[in-house]
C-alpha atoms as a PDB file:
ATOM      1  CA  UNK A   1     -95.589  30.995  59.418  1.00  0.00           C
ATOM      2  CA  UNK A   2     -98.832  32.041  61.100  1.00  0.00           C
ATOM      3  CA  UNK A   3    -100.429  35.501  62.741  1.00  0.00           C
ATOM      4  CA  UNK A   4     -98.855  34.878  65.806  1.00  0.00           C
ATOM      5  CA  UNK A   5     -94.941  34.292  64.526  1.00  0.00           C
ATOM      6  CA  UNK A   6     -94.797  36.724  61.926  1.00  0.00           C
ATOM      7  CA  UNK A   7     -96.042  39.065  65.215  1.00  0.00           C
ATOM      8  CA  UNK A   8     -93.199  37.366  67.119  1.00  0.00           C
ATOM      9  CA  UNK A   9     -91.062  38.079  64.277  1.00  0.00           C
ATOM     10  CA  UNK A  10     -91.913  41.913  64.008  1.00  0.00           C
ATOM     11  CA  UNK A  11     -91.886  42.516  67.862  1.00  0.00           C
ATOM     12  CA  UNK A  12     -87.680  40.992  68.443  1.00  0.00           C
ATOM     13  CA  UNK A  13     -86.372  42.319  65.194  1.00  0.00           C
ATOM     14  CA  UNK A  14     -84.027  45.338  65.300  1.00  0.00           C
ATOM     15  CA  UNK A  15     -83.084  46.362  61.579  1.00  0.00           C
ATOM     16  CA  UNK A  16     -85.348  46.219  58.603  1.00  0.00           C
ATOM     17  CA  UNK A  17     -83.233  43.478  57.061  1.00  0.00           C
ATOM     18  CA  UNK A  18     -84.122  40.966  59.762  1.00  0.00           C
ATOM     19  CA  UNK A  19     -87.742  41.473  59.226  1.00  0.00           C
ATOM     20  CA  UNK A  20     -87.182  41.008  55.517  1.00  0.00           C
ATOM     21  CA  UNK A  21     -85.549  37.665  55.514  1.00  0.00           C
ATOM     22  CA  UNK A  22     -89.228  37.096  55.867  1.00  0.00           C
ATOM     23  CA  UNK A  23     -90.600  38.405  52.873  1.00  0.00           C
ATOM     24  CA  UNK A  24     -91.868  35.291  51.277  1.00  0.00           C
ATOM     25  CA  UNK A  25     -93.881  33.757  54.634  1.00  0.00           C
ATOM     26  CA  UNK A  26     -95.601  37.832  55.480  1.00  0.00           C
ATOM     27  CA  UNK A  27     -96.632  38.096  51.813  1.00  0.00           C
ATOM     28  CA  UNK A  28     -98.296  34.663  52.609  1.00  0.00           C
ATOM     29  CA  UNK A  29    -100.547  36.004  55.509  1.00  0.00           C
ATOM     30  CA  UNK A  30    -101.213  39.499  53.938  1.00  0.00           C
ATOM     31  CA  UNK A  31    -100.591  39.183  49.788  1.00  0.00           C
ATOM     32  CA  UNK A  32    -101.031  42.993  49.344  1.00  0.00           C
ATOM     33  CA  UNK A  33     -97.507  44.214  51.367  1.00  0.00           C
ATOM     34  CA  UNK A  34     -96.418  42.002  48.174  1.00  0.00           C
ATOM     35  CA  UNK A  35     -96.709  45.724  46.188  1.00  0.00           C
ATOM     36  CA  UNK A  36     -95.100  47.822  48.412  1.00  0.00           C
ATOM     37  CA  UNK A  37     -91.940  46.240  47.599  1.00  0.00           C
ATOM     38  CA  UNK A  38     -89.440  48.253  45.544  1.00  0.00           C
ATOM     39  CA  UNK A  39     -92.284  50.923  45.218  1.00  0.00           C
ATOM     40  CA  UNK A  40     -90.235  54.449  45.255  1.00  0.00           C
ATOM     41  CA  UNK A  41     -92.576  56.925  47.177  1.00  0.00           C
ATOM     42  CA  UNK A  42     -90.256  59.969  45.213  1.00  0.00           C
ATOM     43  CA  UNK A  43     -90.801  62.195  48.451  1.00  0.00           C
ATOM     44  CA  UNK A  44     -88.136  64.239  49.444  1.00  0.00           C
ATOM     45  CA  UNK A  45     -88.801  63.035  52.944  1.00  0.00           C
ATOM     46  CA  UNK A  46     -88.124  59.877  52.221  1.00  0.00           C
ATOM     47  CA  UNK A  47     -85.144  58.121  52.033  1.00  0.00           C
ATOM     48  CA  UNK A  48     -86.608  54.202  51.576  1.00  0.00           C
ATOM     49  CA  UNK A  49     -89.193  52.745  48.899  1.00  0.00           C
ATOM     50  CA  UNK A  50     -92.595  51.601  50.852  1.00  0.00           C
ATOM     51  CA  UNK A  51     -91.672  48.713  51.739  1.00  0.00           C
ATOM     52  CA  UNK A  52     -88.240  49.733  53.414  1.00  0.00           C
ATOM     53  CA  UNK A  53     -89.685  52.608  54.650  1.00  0.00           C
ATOM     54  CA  UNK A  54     -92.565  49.880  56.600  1.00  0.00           C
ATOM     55  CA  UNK A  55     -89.858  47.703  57.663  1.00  0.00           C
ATOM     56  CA  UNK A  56     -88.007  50.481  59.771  1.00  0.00           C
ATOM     57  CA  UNK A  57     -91.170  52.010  61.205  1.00  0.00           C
ATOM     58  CA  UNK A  58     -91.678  48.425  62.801  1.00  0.00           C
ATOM     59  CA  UNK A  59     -87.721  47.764  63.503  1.00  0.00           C
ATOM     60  CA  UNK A  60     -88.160  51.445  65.388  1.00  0.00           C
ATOM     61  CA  UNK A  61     -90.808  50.051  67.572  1.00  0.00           C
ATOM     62  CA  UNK A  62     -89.605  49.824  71.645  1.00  0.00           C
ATOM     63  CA  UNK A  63     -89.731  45.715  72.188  1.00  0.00           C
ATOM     64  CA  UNK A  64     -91.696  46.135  75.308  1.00  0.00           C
ATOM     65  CA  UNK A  65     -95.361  47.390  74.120  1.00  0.00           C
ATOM     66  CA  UNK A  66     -98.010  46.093  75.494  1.00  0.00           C
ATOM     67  CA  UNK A  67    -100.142  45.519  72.222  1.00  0.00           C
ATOM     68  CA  UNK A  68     -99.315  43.068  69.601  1.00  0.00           C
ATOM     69  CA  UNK A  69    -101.125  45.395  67.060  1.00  0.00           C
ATOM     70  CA  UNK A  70     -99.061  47.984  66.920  1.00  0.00           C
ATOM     71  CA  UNK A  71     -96.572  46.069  65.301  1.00  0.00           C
ATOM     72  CA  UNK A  72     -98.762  44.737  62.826  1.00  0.00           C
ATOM     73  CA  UNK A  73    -100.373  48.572  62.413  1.00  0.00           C
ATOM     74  CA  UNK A  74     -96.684  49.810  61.494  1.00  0.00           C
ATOM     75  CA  UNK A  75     -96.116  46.853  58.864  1.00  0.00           C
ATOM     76  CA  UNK A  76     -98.670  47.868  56.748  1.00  0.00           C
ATOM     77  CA  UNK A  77     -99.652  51.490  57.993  1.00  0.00           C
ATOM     78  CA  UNK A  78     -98.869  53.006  54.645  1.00  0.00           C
ATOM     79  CA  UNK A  79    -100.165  50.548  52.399  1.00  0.00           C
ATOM     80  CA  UNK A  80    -103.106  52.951  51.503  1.00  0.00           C
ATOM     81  CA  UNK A  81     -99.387  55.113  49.247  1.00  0.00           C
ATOM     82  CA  UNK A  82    -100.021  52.717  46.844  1.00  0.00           C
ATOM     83  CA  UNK A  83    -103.821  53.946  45.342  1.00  0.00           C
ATOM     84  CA  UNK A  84    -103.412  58.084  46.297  1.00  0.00           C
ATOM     85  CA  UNK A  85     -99.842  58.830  45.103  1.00  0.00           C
ATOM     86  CA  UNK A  86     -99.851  62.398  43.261  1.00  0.00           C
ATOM     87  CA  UNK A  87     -97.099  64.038  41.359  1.00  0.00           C
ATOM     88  CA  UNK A  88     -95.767  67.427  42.917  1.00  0.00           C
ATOM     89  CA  UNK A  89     -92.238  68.935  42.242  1.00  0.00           C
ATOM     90  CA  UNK A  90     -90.288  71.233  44.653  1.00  0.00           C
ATOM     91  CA  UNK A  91     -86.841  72.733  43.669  1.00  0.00           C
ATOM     92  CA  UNK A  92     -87.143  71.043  40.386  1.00  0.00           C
ATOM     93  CA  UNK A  93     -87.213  67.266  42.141  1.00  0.00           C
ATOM     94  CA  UNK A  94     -90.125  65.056  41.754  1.00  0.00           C
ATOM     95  CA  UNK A  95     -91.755  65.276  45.084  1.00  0.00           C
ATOM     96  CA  UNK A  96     -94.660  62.946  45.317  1.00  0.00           C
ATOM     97  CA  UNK A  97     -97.594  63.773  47.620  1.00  0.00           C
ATOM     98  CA  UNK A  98     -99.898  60.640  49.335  1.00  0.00           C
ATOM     99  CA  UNK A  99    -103.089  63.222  50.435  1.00  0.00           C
ATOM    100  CA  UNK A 100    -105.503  60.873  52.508  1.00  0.00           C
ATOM    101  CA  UNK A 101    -103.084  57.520  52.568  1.00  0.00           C
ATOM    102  CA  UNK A 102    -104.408  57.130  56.295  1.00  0.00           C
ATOM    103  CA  UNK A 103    -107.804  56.829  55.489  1.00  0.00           C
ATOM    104  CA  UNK A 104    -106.954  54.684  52.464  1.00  0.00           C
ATOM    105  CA  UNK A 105    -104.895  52.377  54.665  1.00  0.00           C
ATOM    106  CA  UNK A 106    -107.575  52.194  57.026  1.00  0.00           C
ATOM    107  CA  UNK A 107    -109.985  50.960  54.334  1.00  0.00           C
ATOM    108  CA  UNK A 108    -107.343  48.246  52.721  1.00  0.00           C
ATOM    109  CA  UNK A 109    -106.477  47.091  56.314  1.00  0.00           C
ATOM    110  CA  UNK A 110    -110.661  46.400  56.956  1.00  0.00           C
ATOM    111  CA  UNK A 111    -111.900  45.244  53.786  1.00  0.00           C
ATOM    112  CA  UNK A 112    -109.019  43.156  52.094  1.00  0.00           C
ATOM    113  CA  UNK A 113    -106.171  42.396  54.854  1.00  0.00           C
ATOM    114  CA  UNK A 114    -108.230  41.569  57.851  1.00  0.00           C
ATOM    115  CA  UNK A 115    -110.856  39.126  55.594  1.00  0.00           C
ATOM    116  CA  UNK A 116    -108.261  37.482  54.237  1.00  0.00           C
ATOM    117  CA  UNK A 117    -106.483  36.660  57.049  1.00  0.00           C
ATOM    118  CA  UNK A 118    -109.406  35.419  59.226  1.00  0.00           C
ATOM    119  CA  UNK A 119    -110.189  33.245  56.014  1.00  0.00           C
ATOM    120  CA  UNK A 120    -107.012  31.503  56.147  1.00  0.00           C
ATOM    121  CA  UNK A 121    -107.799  30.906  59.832  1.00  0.00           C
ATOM    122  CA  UNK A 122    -105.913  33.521  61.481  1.00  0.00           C
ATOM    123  CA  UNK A 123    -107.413  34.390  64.439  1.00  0.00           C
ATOM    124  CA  UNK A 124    -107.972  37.963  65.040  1.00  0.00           C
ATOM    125  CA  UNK A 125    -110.733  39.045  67.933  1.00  0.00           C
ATOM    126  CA  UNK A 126    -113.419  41.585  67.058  1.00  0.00           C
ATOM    127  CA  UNK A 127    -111.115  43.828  70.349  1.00  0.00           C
ATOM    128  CA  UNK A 128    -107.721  43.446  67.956  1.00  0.00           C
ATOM    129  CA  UNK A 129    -109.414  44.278  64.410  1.00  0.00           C
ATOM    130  CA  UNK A 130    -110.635  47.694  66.316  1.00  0.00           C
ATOM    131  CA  UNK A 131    -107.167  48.040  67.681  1.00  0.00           C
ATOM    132  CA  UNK A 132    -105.062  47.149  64.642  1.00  0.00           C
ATOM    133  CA  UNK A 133    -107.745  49.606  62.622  1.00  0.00           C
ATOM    134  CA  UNK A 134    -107.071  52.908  64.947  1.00  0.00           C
ATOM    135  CA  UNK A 135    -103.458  52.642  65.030  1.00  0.00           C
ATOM    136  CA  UNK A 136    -103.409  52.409  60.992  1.00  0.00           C
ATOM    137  CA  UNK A 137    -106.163  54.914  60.979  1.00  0.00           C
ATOM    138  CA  UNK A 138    -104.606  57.659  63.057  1.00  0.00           C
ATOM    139  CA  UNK A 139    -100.659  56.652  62.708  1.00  0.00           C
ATOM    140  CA  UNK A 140    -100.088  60.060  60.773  1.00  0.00           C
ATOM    141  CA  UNK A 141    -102.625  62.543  63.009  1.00  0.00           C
ATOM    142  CA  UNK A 142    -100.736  65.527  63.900  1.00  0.00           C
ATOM    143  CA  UNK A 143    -100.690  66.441  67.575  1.00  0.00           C
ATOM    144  CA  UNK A 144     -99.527  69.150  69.968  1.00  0.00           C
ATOM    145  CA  UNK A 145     -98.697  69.055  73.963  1.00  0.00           C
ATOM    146  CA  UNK A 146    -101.922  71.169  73.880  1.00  0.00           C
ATOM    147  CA  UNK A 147    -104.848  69.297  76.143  1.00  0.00           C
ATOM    148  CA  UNK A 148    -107.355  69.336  73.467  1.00  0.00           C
ATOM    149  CA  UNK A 149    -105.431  66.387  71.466  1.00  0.00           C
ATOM    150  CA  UNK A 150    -105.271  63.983  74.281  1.00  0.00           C
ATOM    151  CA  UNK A 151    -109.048  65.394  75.108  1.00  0.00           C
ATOM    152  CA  UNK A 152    -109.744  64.133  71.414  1.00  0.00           C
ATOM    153  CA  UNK A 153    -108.619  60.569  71.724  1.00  0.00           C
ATOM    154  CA  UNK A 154    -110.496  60.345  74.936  1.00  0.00           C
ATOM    155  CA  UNK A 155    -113.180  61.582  74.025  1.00  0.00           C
ATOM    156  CA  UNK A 156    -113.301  58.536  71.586  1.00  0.00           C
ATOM    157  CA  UNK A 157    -112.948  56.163  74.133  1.00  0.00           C
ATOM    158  CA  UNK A 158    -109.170  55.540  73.679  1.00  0.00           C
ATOM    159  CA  UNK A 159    -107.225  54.686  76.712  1.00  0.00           C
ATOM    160  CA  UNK A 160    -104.268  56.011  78.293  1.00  0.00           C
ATOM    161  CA  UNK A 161    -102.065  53.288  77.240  1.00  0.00           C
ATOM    162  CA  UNK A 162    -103.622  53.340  73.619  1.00  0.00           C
ATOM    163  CA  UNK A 163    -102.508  56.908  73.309  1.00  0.00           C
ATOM    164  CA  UNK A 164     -99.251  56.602  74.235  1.00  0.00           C
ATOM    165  CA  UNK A 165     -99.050  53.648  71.454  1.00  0.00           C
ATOM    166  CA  UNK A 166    -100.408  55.757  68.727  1.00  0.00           C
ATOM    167  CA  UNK A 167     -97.357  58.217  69.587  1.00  0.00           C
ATOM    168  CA  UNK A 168     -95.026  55.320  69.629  1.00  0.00           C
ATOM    169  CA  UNK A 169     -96.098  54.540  66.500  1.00  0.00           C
ATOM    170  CA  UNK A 170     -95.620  57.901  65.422  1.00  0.00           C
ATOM    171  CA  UNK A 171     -92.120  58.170  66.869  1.00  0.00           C
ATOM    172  CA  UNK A 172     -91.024  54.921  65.160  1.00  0.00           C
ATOM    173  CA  UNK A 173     -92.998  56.307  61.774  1.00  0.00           C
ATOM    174  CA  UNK A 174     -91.128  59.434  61.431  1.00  0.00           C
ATOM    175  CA  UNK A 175     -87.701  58.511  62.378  1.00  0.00           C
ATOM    176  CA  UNK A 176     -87.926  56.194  59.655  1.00  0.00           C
ATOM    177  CA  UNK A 177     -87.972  59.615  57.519  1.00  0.00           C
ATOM    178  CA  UNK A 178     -85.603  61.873  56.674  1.00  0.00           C
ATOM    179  CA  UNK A 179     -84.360  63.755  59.653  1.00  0.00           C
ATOM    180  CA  UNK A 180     -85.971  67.366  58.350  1.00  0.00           C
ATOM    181  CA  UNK A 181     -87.316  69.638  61.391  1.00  0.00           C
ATOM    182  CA  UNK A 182     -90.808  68.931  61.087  1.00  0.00           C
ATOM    183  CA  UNK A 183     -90.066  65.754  61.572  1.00  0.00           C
ATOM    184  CA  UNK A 184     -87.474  65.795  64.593  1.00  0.00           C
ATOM    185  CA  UNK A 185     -90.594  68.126  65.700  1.00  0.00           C
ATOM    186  CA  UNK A 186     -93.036  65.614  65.003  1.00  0.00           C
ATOM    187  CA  UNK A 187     -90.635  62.807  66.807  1.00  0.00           C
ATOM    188  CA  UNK A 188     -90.182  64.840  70.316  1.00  0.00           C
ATOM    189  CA  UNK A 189     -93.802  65.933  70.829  1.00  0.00           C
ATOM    190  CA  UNK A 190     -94.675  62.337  70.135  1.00  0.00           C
ATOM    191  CA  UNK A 191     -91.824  61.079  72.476  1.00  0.00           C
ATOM    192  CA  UNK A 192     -93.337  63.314  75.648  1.00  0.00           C
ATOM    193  CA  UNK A 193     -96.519  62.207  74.894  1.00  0.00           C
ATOM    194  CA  UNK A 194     -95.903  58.613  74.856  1.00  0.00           C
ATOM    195  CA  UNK A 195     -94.214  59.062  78.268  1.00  0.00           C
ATOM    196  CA  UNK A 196     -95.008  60.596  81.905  1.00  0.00           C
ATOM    197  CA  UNK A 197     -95.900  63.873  80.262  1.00  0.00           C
ATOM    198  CA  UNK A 198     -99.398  63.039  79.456  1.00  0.00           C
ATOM    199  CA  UNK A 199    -100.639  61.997  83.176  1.00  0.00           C
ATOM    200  CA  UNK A 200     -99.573  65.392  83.513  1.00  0.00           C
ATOM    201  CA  UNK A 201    -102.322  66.405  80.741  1.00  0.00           C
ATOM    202  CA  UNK A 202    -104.312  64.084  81.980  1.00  0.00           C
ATOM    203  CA  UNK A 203    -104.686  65.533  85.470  1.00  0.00           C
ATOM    204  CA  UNK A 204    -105.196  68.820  83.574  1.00  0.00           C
ATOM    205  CA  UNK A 205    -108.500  67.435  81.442  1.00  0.00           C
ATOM    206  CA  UNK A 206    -109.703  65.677  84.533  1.00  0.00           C
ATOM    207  CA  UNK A 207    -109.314  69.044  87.250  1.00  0.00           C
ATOM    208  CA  UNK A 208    -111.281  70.728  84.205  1.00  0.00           C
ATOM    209  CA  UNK A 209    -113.781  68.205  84.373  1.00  0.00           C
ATOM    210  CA  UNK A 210    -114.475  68.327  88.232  1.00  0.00           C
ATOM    211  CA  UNK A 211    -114.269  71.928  88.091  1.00  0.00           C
ATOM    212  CA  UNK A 212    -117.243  72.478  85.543  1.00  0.00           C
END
Protein backbone atom coordinates (compact mmCIF):
# COMPACT_ATOMS: atom_id res chain seq x y z
CA UNK A 1 0.00 0.00 0.00
CA UNK A 2 1.24 3.53 -0.66
CA UNK A 3 0.28 7.37 0.59
CA UNK A 4 -2.23 7.63 -1.84
CA UNK A 5 -4.37 4.14 -1.06
CA UNK A 6 -4.12 4.07 2.49
CA UNK A 7 -5.74 7.92 1.83
CA UNK A 8 -8.22 6.15 -0.47
CA UNK A 9 -8.71 3.71 2.17
CA UNK A 10 -9.42 6.29 5.06
CA UNK A 11 -11.62 8.64 2.86
CA UNK A 12 -14.55 5.41 1.70
CA UNK A 13 -14.44 3.63 4.99
CA UNK A 14 -17.47 3.92 7.30
CA UNK A 15 -16.72 1.95 10.67
CA UNK A 16 -13.42 1.74 12.42
CA UNK A 17 -13.20 -1.97 11.66
CA UNK A 18 -12.89 -1.41 7.92
CA UNK A 19 -10.04 0.89 8.36
CA UNK A 20 -8.41 -1.68 10.61
CA UNK A 21 -8.36 -4.62 8.33
CA UNK A 22 -5.49 -2.42 7.37
CA UNK A 23 -3.43 -2.38 10.26
CA UNK A 24 -0.43 -4.19 8.99
CA UNK A 25 0.02 -2.02 5.42
CA UNK A 26 -0.67 1.83 7.65
CA UNK A 27 1.87 0.71 10.26
CA UNK A 28 4.09 0.23 7.10
CA UNK A 29 3.83 3.94 5.90
CA UNK A 30 3.77 5.52 9.45
CA UNK A 31 5.51 2.77 12.11
CA UNK A 32 4.59 4.99 15.14
CA UNK A 33 0.37 4.51 14.92
CA UNK A 34 2.02 0.89 15.60
CA UNK A 35 1.79 2.15 19.63
CA UNK A 36 -1.39 3.49 19.76
CA UNK A 37 -2.80 0.16 19.43
CA UNK A 38 -4.47 -1.36 22.50
CA UNK A 39 -3.16 1.79 24.42
CA UNK A 40 -6.13 2.52 27.12
CA UNK A 41 -6.27 6.42 27.40
CA UNK A 42 -8.25 5.65 31.14
CA UNK A 43 -10.34 8.96 30.49
CA UNK A 44 -13.69 8.95 31.50
CA UNK A 45 -14.48 10.52 28.18
CA UNK A 46 -13.40 7.92 26.45
CA UNK A 47 -14.91 4.94 25.55
CA UNK A 48 -12.02 3.39 22.91
CA UNK A 49 -8.11 2.80 23.47
CA UNK A 50 -6.03 5.33 21.03
CA UNK A 51 -6.06 3.57 18.41
CA UNK A 52 -9.95 2.85 18.28
CA UNK A 53 -10.58 6.05 19.39
CA UNK A 54 -8.29 7.35 15.85
CA UNK A 55 -10.05 4.95 13.76
CA UNK A 56 -13.63 6.46 14.48
CA UNK A 57 -12.52 10.09 14.35
CA UNK A 58 -11.53 9.21 10.62
CA UNK A 59 -14.67 6.70 9.98
CA UNK A 60 -16.73 10.05 11.32
CA UNK A 61 -15.25 12.09 8.60
CA UNK A 62 -18.14 13.33 5.74
CA UNK A 63 -16.71 11.36 2.38
CA UNK A 64 -16.94 14.48 0.39
CA UNK A 65 -14.01 16.89 1.81
CA UNK A 66 -12.16 18.55 -0.29
CA UNK A 67 -8.64 17.86 1.36
CA UNK A 68 -7.00 14.57 1.45
CA UNK A 69 -5.23 15.71 4.73
CA UNK A 70 -7.76 15.80 6.87
CA UNK A 71 -8.11 12.28 6.80
CA UNK A 72 -4.65 11.61 7.35
CA UNK A 73 -4.71 14.60 10.27
CA UNK A 74 -7.56 12.48 12.10
CA UNK A 75 -5.52 9.06 11.81
CA UNK A 76 -2.88 10.15 13.79
CA UNK A 77 -4.17 13.48 15.47
CA UNK A 78 -3.67 12.09 18.93
CA UNK A 79 -0.58 10.34 18.58
CA UNK A 80 1.20 13.10 20.69
CA UNK A 81 -1.37 10.79 24.11
CA UNK A 82 1.27 8.56 23.97
CA UNK A 83 4.47 10.88 25.58
CA UNK A 84 2.06 13.48 27.95
CA UNK A 85 -0.38 11.01 29.60
CA UNK A 86 -0.84 12.08 33.45
CA UNK A 87 -2.63 10.27 36.16
CA UNK A 88 -5.77 12.18 37.66
CA UNK A 89 -8.73 10.44 39.50
CA UNK A 90 -12.35 11.78 39.67
CA UNK A 91 -15.09 9.93 41.72
CA UNK A 92 -12.54 7.44 42.72
CA UNK A 93 -11.90 6.26 38.77
CA UNK A 94 -8.60 6.64 37.20
CA UNK A 95 -9.11 9.55 34.94
CA UNK A 96 -6.08 10.18 32.86
CA UNK A 97 -5.31 13.72 31.64
CA UNK A 98 -3.18 14.30 28.01
CA UNK A 99 -2.29 18.37 28.86
CA UNK A 100 -0.56 19.65 25.54
CA UNK A 101 -1.14 16.24 23.27
CA UNK A 102 -1.86 18.81 20.33
CA UNK A 103 1.28 20.37 20.38
CA UNK A 104 2.99 17.02 20.97
CA UNK A 105 1.20 15.56 17.96
CA UNK A 106 2.14 18.39 15.99
CA UNK A 107 5.84 17.81 16.75
CA UNK A 108 5.68 13.74 16.11
CA UNK A 109 3.65 14.42 12.88
CA UNK A 110 6.82 17.02 11.60
CA UNK A 111 9.82 15.48 12.83
CA UNK A 112 9.28 11.58 12.71
CA UNK A 113 5.99 10.79 10.51
CA UNK A 114 6.38 13.20 7.69
CA UNK A 115 10.50 12.29 7.25
CA UNK A 116 9.83 9.00 7.20
CA UNK A 117 7.36 8.88 4.83
CA UNK A 118 9.00 11.17 2.20
CA UNK A 119 12.07 8.74 2.76
CA UNK A 120 10.24 5.81 1.67
CA UNK A 121 9.22 7.90 -1.35
CA UNK A 122 5.91 9.06 -0.43
CA UNK A 123 5.23 12.06 -1.96
CA UNK A 124 3.96 14.76 0.17
CA UNK A 125 4.20 18.64 -1.25
CA UNK A 126 5.72 21.33 0.96
CA UNK A 127 1.40 22.87 0.52
CA UNK A 128 0.15 19.25 2.16
CA UNK A 129 2.92 18.93 5.05
CA UNK A 130 1.56 22.65 6.12
CA UNK A 131 -1.93 21.36 5.72
CA UNK A 132 -1.67 17.93 7.33
CA UNK A 133 0.46 19.97 10.27
CA UNK A 134 -2.53 22.64 11.12
CA UNK A 135 -5.25 20.24 11.17
CA UNK A 136 -3.15 17.96 13.78
CA UNK A 137 -2.01 21.12 15.37
CA UNK A 138 -5.33 22.79 16.06
CA UNK A 139 -7.79 19.53 15.90
CA UNK A 140 -8.59 20.09 19.73
CA UNK A 141 -8.74 24.28 19.79
CA UNK A 142 -11.81 25.25 21.49
CA UNK A 143 -14.06 27.67 19.64
CA UNK A 144 -17.22 29.73 20.06
CA UNK A 145 -19.84 31.24 17.32
CA UNK A 146 -18.14 34.45 18.64
CA UNK A 147 -16.30 36.42 15.50
CA UNK A 148 -13.04 36.63 17.15
CA UNK A 149 -12.35 32.68 16.55
CA UNK A 150 -12.96 32.69 12.89
CA UNK A 151 -11.02 36.32 13.04
CA UNK A 152 -8.13 34.11 14.60
CA UNK A 153 -7.76 31.53 11.90
CA UNK A 154 -7.85 34.28 9.38
CA UNK A 155 -5.81 36.20 10.68
CA UNK A 156 -3.29 33.27 10.14
CA UNK A 157 -3.92 33.03 6.70
CA UNK A 158 -6.35 30.04 6.87
CA UNK A 159 -9.05 29.92 4.34
CA UNK A 160 -12.64 29.63 4.46
CA UNK A 161 -12.74 26.13 3.39
CA UNK A 162 -9.73 25.25 5.78
CA UNK A 163 -11.83 26.41 8.66
CA UNK A 164 -14.68 24.66 8.08
CA UNK A 165 -12.28 21.39 7.86
CA UNK A 166 -10.68 22.02 11.14
CA UNK A 167 -14.42 21.94 12.59
CA UNK A 168 -15.10 18.83 10.65
CA UNK A 169 -12.39 17.43 12.14
CA UNK A 170 -13.53 18.47 15.35
CA UNK A 171 -17.06 17.17 14.84
CA UNK A 172 -15.77 13.73 13.76
CA UNK A 173 -13.08 13.99 16.92
CA UNK A 174 -15.57 14.40 19.57
CA UNK A 175 -18.32 12.20 18.53
CA UNK A 176 -15.87 9.60 18.70
CA UNK A 177 -16.09 10.45 22.64
CA UNK A 178 -18.37 9.79 25.05
CA UNK A 179 -21.57 11.64 24.47
CA UNK A 180 -21.08 14.03 27.84
CA UNK A 181 -22.47 17.77 27.29
CA UNK A 182 -19.35 19.42 26.70
CA UNK A 183 -18.93 17.40 24.13
CA UNK A 184 -22.46 17.36 22.30
CA UNK A 185 -21.53 21.25 22.98
CA UNK A 186 -18.32 21.00 21.43
CA UNK A 187 -19.98 18.83 18.36
CA UNK A 188 -22.90 21.54 17.47
CA UNK A 189 -20.80 24.72 17.61
CA UNK A 190 -18.37 22.87 15.41
CA UNK A 191 -21.26 21.57 13.13
CA UNK A 192 -22.57 25.47 12.45
CA UNK A 193 -19.31 26.46 11.91
CA UNK A 194 -18.36 24.00 9.38
CA UNK A 195 -21.56 24.98 7.51
CA UNK A 196 -23.38 28.26 6.06
CA UNK A 197 -23.15 29.83 9.48
CA UNK A 198 -19.72 31.15 9.14
CA UNK A 199 -20.24 33.29 5.74
CA UNK A 200 -22.56 34.73 8.05
CA UNK A 201 -19.44 35.59 10.46
CA UNK A 202 -17.63 36.18 7.77
CA UNK A 203 -19.67 39.07 6.39
CA UNK A 204 -19.60 40.27 10.03
CA UNK A 205 -15.44 40.46 10.22
CA UNK A 206 -15.39 41.84 6.73
CA UNK A 207 -18.38 44.93 7.33
CA UNK A 208 -15.99 45.54 10.48
CA UNK A 209 -13.16 45.78 8.33
CA UNK A 210 -14.63 48.31 5.72
CA UNK A 211 -16.12 50.15 8.44
CA UNK A 212 -12.76 51.02 10.34
Amino acid sequence: MNLKELIKILRNSNTAEEIDSHRDEIIQIIPRTKDMIGFDQQNLAHQYNLWEHCLWTVAGLPKDIDDDMVYLAALVHDIGKLECQTYDERDGKVHMHYYGHQKISYEIVRDKIIPYMLSIGENLTKNERDRLLFYVKYHDDHVSLRLKHLKRYLDMGISISQFQNIMKLQVADAKAHNPWPAILERIEICEKLSGEYVYELYKCIVWGRENN
